[in-house]
PDB file of N, CA and C in Angstrom:
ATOM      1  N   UNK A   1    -153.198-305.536 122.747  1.00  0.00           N
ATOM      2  CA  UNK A   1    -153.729-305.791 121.439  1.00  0.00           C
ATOM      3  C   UNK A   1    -152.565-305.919 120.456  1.00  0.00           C
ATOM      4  N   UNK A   2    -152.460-306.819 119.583  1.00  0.00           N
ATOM      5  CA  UNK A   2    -151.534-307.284 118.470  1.00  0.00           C
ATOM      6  C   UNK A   2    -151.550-306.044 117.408  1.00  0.00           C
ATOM      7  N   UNK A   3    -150.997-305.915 117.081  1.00  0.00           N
ATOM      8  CA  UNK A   3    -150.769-304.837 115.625  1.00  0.00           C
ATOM      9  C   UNK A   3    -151.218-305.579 114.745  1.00  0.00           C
ATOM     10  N   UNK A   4    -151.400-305.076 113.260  1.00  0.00           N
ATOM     11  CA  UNK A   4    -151.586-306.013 112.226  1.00  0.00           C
ATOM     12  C   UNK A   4    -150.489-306.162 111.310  1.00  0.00           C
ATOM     13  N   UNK A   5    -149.937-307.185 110.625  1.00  0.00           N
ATOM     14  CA  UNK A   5    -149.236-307.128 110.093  1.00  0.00           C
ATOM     15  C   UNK A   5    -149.721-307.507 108.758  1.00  0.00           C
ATOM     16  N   UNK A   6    -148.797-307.541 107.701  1.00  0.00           N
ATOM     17  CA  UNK A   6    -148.834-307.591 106.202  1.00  0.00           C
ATOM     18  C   UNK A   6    -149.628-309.064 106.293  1.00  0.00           C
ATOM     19  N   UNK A   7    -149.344-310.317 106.884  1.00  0.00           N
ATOM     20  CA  UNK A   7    -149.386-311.537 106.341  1.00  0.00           C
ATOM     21  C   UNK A   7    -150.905-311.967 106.956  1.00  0.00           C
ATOM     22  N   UNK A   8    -150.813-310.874 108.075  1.00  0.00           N
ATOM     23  CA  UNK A   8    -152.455-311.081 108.472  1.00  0.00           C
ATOM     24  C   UNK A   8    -153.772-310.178 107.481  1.00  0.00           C
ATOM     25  N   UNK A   9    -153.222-309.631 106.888  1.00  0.00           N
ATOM     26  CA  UNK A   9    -153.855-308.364 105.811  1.00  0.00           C
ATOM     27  C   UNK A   9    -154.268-309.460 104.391  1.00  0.00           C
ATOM     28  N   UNK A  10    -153.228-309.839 104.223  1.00  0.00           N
ATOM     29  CA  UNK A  10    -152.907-311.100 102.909  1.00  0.00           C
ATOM     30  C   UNK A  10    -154.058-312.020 103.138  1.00  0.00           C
ATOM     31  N   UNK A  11    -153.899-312.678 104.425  1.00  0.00           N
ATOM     32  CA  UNK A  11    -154.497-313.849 104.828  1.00  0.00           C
ATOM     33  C   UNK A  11    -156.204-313.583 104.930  1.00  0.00           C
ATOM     34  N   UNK A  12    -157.154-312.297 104.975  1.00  0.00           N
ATOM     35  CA  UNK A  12    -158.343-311.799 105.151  1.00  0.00           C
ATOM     36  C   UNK A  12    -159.045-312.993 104.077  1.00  0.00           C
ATOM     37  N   UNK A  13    -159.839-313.372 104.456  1.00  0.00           N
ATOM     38  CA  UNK A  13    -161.166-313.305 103.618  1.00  0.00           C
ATOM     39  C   UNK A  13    -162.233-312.746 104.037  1.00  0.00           C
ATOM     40  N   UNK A  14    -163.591-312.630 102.820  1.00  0.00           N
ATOM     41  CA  UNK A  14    -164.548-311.604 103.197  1.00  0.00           C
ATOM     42  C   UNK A  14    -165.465-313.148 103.953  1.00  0.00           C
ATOM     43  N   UNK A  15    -166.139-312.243 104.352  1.00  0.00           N
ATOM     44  CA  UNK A  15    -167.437-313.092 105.281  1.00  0.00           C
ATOM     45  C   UNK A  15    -168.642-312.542 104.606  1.00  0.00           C
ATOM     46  N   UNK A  16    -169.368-312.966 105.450  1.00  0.00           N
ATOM     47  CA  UNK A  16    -171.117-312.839 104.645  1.00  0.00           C
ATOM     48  C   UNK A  16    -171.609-311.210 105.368  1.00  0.00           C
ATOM     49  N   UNK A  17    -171.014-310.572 106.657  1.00  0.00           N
ATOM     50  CA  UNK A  17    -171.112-309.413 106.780  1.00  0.00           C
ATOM     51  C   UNK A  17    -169.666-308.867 106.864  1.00  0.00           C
ATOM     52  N   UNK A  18    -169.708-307.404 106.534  1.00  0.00           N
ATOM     53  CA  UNK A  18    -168.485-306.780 107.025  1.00  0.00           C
ATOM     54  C   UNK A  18    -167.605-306.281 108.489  1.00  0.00           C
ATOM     55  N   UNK A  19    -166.443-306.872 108.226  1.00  0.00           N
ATOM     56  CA  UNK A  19    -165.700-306.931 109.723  1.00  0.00           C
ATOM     57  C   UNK A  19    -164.321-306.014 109.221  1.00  0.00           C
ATOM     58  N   UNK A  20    -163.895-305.616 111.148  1.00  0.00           N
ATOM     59  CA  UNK A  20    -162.546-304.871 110.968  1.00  0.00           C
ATOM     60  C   UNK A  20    -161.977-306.035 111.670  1.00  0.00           C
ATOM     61  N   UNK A  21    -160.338-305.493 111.243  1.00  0.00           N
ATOM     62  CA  UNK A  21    -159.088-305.740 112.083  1.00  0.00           C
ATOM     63  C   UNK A  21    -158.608-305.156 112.258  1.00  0.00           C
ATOM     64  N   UNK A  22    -158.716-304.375 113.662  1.00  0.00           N
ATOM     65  CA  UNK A  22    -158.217-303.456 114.604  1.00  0.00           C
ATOM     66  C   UNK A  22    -156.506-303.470 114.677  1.00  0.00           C
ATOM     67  N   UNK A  23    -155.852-302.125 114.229  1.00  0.00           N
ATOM     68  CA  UNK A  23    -154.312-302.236 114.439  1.00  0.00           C
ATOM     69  C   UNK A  23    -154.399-301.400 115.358  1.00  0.00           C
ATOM     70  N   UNK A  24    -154.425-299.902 115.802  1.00  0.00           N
ATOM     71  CA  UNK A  24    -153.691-299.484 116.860  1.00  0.00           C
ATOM     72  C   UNK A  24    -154.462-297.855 116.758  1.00  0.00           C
ATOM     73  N   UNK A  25    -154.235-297.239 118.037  1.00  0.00           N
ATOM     74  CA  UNK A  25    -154.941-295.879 118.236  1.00  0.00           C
ATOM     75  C   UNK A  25    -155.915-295.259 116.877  1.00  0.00           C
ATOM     76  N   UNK A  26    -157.010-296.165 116.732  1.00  0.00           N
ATOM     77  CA  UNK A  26    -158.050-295.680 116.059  1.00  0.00           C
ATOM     78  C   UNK A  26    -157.900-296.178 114.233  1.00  0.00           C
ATOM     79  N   UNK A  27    -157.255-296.793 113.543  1.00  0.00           N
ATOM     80  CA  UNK A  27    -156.486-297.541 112.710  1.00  0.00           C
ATOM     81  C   UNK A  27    -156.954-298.589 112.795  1.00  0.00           C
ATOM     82  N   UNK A  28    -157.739-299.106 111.725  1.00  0.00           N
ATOM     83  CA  UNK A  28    -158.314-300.560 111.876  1.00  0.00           C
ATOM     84  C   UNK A  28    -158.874-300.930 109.535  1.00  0.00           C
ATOM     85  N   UNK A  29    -159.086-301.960 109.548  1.00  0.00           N
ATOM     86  CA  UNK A  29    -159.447-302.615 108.307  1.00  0.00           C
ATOM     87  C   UNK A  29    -160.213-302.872 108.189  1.00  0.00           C
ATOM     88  N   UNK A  30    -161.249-302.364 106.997  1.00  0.00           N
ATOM     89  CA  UNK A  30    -162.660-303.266 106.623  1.00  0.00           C
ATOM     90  C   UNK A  30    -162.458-303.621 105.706  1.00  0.00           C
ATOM     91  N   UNK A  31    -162.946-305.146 105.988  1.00  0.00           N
ATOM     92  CA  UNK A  31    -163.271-305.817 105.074  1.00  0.00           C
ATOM     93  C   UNK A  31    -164.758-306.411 104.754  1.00  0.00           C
ATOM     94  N   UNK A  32    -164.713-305.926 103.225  1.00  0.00           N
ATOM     95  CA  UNK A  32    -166.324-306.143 102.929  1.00  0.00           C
ATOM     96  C   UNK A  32    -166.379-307.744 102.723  1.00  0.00           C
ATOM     97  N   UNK A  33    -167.708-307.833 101.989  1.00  0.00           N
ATOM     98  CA  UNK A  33    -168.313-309.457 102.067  1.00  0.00           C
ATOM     99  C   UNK A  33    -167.793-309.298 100.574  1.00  0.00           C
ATOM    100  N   UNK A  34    -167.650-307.878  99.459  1.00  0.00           N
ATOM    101  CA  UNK A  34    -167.229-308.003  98.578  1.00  0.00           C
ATOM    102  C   UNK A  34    -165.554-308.533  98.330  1.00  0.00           C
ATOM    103  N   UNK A  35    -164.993-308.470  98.944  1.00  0.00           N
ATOM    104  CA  UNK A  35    -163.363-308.984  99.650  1.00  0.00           C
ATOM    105  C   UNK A  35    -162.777-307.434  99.225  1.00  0.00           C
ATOM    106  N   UNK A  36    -163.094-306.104  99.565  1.00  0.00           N
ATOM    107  CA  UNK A  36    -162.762-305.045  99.534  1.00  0.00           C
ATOM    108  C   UNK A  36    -162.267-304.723 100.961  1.00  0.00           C
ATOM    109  N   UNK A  37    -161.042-304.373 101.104  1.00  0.00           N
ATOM    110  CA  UNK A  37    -159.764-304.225 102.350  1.00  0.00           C
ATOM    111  C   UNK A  37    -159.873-302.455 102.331  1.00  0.00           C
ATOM    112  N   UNK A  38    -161.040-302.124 103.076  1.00  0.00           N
ATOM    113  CA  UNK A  38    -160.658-300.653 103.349  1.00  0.00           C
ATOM    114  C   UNK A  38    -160.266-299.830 104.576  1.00  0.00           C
ATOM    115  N   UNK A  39    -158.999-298.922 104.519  1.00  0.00           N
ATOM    116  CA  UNK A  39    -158.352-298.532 105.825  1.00  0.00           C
ATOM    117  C   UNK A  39    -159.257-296.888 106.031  1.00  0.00           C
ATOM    118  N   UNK A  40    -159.709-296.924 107.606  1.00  0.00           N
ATOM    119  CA  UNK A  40    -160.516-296.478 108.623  1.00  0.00           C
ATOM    120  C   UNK A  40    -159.800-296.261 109.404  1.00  0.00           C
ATOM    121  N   UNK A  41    -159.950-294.877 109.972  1.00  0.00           N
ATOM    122  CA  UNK A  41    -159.413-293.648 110.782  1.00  0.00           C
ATOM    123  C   UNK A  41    -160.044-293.315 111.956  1.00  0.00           C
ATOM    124  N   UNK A  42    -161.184-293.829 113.129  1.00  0.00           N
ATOM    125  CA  UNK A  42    -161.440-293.153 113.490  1.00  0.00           C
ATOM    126  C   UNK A  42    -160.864-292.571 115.017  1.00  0.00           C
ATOM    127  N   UNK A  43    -161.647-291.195 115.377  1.00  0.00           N
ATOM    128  CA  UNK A  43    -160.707-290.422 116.450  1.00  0.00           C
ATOM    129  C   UNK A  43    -161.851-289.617 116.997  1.00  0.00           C
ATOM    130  N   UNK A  44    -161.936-289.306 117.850  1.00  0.00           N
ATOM    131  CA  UNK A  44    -162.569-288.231 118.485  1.00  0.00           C
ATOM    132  C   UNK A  44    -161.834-286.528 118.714  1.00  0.00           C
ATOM    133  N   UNK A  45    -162.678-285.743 118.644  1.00  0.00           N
ATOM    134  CA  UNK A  45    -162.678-284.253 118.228  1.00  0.00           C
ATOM    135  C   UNK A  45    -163.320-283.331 119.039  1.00  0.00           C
ATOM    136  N   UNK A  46    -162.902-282.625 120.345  1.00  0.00           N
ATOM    137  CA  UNK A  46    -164.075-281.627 120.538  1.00  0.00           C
ATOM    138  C   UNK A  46    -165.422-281.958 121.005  1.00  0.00           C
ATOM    139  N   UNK A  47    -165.173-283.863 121.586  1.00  0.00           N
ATOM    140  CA  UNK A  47    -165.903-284.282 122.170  1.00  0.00           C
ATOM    141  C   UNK A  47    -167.073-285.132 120.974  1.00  0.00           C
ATOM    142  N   UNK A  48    -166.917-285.158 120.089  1.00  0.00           N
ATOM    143  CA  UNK A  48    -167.416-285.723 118.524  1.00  0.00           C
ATOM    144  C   UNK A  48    -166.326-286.635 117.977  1.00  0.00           C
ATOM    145  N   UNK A  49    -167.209-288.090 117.890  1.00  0.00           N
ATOM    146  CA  UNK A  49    -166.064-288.933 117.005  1.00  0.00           C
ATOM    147  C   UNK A  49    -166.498-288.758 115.725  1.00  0.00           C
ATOM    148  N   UNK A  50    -165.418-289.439 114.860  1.00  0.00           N
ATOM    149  CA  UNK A  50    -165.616-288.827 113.535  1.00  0.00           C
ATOM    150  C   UNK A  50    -164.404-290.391 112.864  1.00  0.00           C
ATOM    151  N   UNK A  51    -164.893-290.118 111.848  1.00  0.00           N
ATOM    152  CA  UNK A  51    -163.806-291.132 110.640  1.00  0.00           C
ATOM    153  C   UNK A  51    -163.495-290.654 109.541  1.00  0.00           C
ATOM    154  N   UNK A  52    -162.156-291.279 109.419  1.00  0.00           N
ATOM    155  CA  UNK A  52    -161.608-291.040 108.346  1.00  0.00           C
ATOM    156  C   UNK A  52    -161.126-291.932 107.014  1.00  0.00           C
ATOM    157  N   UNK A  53    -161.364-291.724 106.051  1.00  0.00           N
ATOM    158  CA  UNK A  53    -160.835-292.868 104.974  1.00  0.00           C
ATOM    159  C   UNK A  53    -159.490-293.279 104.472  1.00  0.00           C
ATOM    160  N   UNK A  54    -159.311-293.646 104.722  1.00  0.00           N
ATOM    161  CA  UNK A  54    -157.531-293.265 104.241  1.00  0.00           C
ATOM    162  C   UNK A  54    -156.943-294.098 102.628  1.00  0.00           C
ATOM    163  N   UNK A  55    -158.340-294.957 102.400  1.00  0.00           N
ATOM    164  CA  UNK A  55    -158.019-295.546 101.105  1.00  0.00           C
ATOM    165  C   UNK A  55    -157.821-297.224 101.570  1.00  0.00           C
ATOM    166  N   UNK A  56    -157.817-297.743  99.933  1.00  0.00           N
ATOM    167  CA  UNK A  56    -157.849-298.871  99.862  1.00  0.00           C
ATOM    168  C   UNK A  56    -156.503-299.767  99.826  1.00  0.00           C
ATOM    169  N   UNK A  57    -156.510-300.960 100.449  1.00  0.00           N
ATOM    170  CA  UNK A  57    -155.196-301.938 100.633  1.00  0.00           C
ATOM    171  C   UNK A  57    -155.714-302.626  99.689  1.00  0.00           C
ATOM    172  N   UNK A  58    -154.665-302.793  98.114  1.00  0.00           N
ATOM    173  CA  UNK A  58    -152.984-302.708  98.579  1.00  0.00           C
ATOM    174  C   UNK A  58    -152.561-301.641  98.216  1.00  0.00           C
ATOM    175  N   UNK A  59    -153.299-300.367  97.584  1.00  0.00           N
ATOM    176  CA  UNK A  59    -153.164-299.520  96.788  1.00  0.00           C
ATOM    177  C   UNK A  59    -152.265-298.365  98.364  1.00  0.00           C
ATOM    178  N   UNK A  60    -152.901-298.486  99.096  1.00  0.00           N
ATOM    179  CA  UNK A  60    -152.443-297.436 100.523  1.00  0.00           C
ATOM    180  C   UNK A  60    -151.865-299.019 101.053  1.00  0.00           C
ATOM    181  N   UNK A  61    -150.744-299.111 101.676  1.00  0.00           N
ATOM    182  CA  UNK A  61    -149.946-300.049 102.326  1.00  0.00           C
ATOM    183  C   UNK A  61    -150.270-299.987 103.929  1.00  0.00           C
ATOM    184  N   UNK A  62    -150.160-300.792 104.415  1.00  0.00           N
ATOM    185  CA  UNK A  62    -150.160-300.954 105.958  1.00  0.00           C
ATOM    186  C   UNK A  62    -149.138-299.557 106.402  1.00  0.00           C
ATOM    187  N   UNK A  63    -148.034-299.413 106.142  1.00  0.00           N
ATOM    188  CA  UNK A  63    -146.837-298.271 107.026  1.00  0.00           C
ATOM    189  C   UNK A  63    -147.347-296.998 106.333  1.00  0.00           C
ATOM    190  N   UNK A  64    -148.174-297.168 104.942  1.00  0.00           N
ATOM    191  CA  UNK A  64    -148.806-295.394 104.748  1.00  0.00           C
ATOM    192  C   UNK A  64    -149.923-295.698 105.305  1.00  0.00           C
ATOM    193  N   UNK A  65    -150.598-296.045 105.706  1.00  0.00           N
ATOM    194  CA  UNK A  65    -151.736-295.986 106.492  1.00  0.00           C
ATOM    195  C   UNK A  65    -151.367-295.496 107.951  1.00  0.00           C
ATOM    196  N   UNK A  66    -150.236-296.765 108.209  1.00  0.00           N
ATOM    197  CA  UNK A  66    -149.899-295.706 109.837  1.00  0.00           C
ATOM    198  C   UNK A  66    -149.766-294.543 109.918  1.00  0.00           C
ATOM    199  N   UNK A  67    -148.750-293.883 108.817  1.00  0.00           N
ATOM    200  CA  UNK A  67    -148.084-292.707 108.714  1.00  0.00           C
ATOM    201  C   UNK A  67    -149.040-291.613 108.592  1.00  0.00           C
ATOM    202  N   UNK A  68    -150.058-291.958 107.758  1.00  0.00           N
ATOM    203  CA  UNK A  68    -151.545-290.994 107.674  1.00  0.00           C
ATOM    204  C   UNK A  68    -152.497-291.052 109.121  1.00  0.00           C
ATOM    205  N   UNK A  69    -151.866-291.952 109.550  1.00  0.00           N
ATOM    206  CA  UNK A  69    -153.004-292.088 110.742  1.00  0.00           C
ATOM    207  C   UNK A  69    -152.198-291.060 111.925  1.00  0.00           C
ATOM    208  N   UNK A  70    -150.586-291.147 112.179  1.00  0.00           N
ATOM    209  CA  UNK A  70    -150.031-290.417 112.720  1.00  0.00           C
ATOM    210  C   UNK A  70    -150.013-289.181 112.330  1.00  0.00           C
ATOM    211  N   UNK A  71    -150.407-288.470 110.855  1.00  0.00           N
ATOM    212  CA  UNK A  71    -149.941-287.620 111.057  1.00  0.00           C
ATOM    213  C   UNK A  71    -151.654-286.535 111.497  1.00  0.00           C
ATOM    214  N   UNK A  72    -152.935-287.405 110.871  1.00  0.00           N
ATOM    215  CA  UNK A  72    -154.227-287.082 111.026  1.00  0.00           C
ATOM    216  C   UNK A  72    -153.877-286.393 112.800  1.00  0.00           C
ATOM    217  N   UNK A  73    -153.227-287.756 113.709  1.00  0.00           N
ATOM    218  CA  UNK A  73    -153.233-287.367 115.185  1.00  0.00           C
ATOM    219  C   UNK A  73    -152.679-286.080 115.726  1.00  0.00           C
ATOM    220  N   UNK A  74    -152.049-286.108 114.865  1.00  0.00           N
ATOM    221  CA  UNK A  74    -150.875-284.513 115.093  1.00  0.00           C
ATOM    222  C   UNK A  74    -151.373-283.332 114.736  1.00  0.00           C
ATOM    223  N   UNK A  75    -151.901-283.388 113.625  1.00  0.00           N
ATOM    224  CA  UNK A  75    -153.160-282.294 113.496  1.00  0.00           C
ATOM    225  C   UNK A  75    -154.785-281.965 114.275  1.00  0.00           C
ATOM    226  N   UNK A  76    -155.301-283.241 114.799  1.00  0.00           N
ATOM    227  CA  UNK A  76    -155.883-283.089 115.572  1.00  0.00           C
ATOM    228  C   UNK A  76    -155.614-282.760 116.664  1.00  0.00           C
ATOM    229  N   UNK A  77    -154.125-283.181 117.448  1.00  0.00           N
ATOM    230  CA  UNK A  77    -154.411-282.248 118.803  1.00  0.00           C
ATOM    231  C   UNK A  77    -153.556-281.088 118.450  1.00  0.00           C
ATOM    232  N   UNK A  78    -153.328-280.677 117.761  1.00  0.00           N
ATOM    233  CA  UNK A  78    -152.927-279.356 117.131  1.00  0.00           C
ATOM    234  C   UNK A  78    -153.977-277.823 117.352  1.00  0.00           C
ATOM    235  N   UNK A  79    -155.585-278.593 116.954  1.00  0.00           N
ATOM    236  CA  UNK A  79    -156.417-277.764 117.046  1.00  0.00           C
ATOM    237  C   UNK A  79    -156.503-277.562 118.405  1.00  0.00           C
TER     238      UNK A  79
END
């Protein structure tokens, strides 16, 4: 699977329903039909998946999104 990069983030338009673009271990993009770019966390827990928000692009960047997503992972298998 491709990572996502900045120019593919740029390049989004919204559609008539909402879609992701999947970057990497649970890290992916929604984009609404409103053209709203929101970054999504999810992970499993204790046998329970679960999500996380991590905020909106461009305001949260692609490398703080990773960095939140790495560090969410580190605390989860922590528990």
């Amino acid at each position: 699977m491709s990572k996502l990069t900045a120019a593919k983030i740029e390049a989004t338009k919204p559609k008539e329903k909402p879609y992701k673009l999947k970057d990497e271990n649970g890290l992916y993009l929604l984009v609404t039909p409103a053209g709203s770019r929101l970054w999504r966390f999810r992970f499993r827990h204790g046998g329970k998946e679960s999500m996380l928000g991590l905020g909106a692009y461009p305001e949260v960047s692609l490398k703080a999104a990773r960095e939140e997503r790495d560090a969410m992972r580190k605390r989860v298998a922590a528990k």
